[in-house]
PDB file of N, CA and C in Angstrom:
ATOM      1  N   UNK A   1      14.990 -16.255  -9.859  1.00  0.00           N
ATOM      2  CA  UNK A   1      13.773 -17.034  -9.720  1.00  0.00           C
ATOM      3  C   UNK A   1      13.950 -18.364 -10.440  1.00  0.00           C
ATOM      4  N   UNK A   2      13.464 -19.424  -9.643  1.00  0.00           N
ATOM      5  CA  UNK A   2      14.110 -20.726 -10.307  1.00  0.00           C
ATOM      6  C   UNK A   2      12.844 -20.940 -11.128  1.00  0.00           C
ATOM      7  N   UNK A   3      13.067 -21.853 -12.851  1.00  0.00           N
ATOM      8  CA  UNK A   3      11.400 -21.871 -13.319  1.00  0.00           C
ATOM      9  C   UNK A   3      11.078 -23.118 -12.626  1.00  0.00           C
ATOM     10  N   UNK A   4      10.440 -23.404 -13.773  1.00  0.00           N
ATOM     11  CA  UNK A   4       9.170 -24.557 -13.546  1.00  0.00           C
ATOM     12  C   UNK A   4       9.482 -25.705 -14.742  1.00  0.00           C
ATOM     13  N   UNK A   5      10.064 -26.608 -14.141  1.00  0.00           N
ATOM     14  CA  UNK A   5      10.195 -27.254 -15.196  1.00  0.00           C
ATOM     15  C   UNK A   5       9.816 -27.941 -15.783  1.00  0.00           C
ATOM     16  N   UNK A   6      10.049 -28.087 -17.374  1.00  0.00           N
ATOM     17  CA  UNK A   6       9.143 -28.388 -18.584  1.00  0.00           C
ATOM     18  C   UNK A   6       8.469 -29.213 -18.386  1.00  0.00           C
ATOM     19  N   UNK A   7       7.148 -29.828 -18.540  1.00  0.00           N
ATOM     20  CA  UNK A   7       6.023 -30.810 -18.470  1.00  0.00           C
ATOM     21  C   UNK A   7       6.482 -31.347 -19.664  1.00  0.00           C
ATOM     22  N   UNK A   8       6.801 -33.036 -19.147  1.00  0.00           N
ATOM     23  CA  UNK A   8       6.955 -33.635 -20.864  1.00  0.00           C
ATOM     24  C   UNK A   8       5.002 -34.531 -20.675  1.00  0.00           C
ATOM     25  N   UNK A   9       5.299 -35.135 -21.313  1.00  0.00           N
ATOM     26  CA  UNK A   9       4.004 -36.211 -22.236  1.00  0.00           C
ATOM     27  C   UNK A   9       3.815 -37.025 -21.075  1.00  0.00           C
ATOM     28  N   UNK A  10       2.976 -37.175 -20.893  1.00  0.00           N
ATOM     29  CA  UNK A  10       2.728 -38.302 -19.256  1.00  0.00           C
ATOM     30  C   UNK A  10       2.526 -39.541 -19.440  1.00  0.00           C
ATOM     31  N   UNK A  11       2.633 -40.017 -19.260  1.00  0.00           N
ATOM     32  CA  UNK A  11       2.409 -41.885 -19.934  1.00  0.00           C
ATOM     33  C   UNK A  11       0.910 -42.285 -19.714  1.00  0.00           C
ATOM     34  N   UNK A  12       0.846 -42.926 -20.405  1.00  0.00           N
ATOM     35  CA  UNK A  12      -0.915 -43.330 -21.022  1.00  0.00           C
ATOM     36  C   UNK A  12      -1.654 -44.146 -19.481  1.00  0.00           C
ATOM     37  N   UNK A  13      -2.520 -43.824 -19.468  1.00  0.00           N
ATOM     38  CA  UNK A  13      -3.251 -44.214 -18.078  1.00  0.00           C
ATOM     39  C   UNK A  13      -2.415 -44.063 -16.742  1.00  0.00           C
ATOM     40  N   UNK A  14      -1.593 -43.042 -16.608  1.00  0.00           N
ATOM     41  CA  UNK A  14      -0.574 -42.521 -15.263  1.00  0.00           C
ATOM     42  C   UNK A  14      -1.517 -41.625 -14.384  1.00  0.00           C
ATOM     43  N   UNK A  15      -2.614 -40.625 -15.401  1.00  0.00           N
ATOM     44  CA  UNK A  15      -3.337 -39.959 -14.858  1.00  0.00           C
ATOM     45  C   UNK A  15      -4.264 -40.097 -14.131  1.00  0.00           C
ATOM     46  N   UNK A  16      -5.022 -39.302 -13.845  1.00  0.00           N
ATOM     47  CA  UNK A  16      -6.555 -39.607 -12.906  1.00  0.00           C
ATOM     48  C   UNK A  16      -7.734 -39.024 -13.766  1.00  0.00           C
ATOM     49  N   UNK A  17      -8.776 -39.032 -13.358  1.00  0.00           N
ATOM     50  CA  UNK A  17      -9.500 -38.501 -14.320  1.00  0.00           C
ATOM     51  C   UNK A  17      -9.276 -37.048 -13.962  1.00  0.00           C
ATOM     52  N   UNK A  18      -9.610 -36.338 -15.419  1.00  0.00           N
ATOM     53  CA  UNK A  18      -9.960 -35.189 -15.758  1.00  0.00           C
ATOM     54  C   UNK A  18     -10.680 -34.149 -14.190  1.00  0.00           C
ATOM     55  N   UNK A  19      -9.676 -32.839 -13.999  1.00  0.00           N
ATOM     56  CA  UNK A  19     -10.183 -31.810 -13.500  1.00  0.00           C
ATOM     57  C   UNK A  19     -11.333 -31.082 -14.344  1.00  0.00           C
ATOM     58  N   UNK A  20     -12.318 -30.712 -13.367  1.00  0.00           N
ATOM     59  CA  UNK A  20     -13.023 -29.703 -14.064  1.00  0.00           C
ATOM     60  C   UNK A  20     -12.744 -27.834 -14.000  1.00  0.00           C
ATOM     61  N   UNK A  21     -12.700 -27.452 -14.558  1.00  0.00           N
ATOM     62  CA  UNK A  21     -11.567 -25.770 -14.473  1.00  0.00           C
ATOM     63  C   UNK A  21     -12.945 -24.817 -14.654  1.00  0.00           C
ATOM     64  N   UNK A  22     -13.516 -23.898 -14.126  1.00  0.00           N
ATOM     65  CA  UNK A  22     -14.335 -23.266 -14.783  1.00  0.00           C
ATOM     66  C   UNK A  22     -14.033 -21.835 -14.735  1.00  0.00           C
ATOM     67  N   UNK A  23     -14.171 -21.903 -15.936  1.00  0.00           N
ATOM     68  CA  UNK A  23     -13.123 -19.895 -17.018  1.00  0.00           C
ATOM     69  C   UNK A  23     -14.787 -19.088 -17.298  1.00  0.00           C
ATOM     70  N   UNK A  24     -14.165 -18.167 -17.479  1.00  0.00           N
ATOM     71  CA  UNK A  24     -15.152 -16.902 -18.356  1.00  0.00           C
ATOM     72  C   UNK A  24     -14.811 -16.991 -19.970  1.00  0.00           C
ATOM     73  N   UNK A  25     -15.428 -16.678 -20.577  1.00  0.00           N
ATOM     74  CA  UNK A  25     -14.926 -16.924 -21.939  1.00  0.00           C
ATOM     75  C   UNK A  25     -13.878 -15.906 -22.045  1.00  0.00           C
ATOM     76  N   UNK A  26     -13.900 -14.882 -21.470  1.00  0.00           N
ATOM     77  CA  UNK A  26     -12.240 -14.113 -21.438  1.00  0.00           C
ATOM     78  C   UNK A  26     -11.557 -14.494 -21.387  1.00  0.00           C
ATOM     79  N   UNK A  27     -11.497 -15.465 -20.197  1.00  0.00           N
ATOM     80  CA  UNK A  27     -10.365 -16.499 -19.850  1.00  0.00           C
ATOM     81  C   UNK A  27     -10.022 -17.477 -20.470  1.00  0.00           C
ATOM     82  N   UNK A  28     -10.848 -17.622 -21.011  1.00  0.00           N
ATOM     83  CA  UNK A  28     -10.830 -19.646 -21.917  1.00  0.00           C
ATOM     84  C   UNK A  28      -9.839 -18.703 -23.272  1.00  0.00           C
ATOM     85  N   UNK A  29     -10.443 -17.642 -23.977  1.00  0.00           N
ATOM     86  CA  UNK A  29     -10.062 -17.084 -25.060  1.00  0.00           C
ATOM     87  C   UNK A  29      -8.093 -16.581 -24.452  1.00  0.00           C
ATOM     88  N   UNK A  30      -8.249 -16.174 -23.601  1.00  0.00           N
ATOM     89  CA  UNK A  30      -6.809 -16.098 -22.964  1.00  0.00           C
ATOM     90  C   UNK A  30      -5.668 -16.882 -23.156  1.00  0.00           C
ATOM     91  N   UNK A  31      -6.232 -17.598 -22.411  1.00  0.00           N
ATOM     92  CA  UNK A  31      -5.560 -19.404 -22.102  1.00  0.00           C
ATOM     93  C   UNK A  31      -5.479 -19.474 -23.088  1.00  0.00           C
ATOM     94  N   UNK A  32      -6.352 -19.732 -24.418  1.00  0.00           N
ATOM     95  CA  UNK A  32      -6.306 -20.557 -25.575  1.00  0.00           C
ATOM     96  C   UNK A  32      -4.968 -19.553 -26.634  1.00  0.00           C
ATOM     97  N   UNK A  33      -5.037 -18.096 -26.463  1.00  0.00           N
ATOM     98  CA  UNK A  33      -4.081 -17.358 -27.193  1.00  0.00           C
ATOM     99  C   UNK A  33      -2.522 -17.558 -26.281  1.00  0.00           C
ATOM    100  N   UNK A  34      -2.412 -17.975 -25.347  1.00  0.00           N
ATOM    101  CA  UNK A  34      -0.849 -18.101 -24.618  1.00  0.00           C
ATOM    102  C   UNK A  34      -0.898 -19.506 -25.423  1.00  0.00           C
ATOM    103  N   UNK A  35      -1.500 -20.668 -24.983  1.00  0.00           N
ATOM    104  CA  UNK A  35      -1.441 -21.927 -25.710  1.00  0.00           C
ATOM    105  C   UNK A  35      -1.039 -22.097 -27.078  1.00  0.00           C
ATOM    106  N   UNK A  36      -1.548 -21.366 -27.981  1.00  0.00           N
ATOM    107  CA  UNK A  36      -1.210 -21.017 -29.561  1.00  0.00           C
ATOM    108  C   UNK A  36      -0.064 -20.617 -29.846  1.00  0.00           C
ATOM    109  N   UNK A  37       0.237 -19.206 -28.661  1.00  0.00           N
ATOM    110  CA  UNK A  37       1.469 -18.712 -29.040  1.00  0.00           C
ATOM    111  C   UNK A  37       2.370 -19.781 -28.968  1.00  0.00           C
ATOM    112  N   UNK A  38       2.631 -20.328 -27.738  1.00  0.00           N
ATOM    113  CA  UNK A  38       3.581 -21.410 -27.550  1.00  0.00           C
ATOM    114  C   UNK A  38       3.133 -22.780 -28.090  1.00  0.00           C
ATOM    115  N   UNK A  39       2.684 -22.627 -29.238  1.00  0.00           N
ATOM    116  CA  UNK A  39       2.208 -24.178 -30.106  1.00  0.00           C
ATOM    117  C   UNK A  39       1.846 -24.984 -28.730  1.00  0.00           C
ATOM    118  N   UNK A  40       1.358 -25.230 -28.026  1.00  0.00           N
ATOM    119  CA  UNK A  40       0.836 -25.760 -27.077  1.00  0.00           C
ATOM    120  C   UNK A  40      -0.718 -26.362 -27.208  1.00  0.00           C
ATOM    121  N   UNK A  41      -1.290 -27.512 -26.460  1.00  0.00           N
ATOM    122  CA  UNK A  41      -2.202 -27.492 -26.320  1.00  0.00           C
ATOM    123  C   UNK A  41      -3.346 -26.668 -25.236  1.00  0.00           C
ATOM    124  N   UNK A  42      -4.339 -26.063 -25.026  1.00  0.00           N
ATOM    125  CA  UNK A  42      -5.013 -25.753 -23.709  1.00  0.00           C
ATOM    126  C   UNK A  42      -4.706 -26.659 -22.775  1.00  0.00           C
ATOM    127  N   UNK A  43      -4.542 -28.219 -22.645  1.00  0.00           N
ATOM    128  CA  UNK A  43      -4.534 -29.050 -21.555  1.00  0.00           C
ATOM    129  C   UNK A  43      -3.206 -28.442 -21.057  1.00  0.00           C
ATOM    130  N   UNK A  44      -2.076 -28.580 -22.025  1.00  0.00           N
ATOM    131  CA  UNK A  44      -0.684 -28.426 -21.436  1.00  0.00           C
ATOM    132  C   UNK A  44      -0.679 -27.322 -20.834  1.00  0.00           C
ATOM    133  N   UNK A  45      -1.020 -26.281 -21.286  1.00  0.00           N
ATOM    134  CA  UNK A  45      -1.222 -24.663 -20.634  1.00  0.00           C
ATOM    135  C   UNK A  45      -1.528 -24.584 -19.184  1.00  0.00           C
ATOM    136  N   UNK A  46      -2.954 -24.957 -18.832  1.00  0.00           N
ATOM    137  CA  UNK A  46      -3.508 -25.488 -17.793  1.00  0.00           C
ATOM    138  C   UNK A  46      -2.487 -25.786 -16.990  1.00  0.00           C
ATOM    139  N   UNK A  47      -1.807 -27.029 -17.252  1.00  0.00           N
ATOM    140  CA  UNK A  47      -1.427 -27.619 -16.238  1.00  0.00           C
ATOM    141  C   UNK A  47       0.093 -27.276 -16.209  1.00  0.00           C
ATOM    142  N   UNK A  48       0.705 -26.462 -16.993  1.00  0.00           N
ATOM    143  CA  UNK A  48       1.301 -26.126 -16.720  1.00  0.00           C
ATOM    144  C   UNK A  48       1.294 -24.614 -15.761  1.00  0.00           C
ATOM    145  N   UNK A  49       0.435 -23.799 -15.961  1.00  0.00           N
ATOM    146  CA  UNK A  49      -0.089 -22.626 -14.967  1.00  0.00           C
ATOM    147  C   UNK A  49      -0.486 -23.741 -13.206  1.00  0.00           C
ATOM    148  N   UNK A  50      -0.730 -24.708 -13.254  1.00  0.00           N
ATOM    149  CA  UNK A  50      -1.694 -25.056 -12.268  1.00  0.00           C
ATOM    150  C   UNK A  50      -0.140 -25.818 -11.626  1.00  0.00           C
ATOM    151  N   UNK A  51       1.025 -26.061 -12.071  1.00  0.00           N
ATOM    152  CA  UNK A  51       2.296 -26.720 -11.388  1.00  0.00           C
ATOM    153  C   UNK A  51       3.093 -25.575 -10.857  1.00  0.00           C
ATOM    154  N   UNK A  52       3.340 -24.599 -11.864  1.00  0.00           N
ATOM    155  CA  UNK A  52       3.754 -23.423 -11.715  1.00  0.00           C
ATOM    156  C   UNK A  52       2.582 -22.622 -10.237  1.00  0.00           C
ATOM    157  N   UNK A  53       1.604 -22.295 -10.167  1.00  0.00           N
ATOM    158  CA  UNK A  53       1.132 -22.058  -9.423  1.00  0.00           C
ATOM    159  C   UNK A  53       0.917 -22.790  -7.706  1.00  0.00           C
ATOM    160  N   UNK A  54       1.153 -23.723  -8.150  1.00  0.00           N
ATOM    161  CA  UNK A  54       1.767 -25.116  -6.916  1.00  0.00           C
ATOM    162  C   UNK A  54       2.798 -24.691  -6.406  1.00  0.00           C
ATOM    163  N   UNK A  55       3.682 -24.174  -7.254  1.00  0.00           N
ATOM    164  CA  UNK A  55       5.376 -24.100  -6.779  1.00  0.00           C
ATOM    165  C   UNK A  55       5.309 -22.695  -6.451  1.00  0.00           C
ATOM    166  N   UNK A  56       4.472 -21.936  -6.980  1.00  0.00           N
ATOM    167  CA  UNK A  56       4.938 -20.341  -5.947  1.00  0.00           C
ATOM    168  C   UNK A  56       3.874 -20.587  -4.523  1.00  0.00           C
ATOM    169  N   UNK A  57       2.810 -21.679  -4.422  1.00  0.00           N
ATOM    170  CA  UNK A  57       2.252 -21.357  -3.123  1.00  0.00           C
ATOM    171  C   UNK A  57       2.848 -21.963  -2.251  1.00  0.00           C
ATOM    172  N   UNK A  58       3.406 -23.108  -2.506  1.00  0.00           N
ATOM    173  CA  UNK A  58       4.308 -23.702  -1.264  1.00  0.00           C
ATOM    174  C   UNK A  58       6.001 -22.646  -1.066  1.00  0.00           C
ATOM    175  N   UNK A  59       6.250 -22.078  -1.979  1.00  0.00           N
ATOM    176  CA  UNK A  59       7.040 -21.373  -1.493  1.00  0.00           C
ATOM    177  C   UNK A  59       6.259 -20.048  -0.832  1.00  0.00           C
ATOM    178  N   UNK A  60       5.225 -19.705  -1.139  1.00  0.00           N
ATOM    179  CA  UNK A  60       4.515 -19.154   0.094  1.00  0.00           C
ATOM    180  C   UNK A  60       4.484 -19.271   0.949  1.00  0.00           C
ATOM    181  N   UNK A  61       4.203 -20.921   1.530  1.00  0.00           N
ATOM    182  CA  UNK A  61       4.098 -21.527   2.625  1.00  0.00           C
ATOM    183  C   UNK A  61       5.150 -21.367   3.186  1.00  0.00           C
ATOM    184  N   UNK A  62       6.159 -21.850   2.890  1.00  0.00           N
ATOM    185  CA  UNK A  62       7.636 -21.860   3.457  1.00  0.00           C
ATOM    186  C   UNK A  62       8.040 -20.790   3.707  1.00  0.00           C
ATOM    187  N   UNK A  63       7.751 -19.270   2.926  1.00  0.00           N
ATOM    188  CA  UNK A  63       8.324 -18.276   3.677  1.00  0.00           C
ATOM    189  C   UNK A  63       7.372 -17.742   4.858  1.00  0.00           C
ATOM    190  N   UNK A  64       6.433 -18.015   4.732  1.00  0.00           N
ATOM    191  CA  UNK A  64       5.477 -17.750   5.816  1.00  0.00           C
ATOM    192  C   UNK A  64       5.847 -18.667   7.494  1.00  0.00           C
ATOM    193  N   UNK A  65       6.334 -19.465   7.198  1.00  0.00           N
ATOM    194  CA  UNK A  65       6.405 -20.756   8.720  1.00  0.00           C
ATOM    195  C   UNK A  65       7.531 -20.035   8.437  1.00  0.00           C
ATOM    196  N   UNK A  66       8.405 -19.689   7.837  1.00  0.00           N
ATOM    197  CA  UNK A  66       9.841 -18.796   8.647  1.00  0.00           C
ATOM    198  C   UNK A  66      10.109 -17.826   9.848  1.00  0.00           C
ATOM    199  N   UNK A  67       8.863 -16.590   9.152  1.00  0.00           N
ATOM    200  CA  UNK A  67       9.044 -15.551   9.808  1.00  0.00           C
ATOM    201  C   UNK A  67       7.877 -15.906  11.141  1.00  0.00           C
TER     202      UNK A  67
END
């Protein structure tokens, strides 16, 4: 399985504005304990689940228009 590779620091005004994400506090408390573990921020977490999750649906896509 190939990963996902590392999210560095994005350059200052590269972005767009802010997604809005809406969690359960299970979830927010979740997110926030993977984030910690890996000294991470919640933003980086996020978006790193949300690139990673990009890259297994288009390889969804692609095995799907195969068969």
């Amino acid at each position: 399985m190939k990963n996902v590779s590392i999210a560095r620091r994005t350059a200052k005004g590269v972005t767009t504005k802010p997604l809005g994400v809406r969690l359960t506090s299970d979830e927010v408390n979740e997110v926030e304990g993977y984030a910690e573990k890996l000294e991470r921020s919640r933003a980086w977490f996020l978006r790193f689940l949300i690139l990673r999750g990009l890259a297994d649906y288009k390889r969804e896509l692609a095995s799907k228009s195969i068969h």
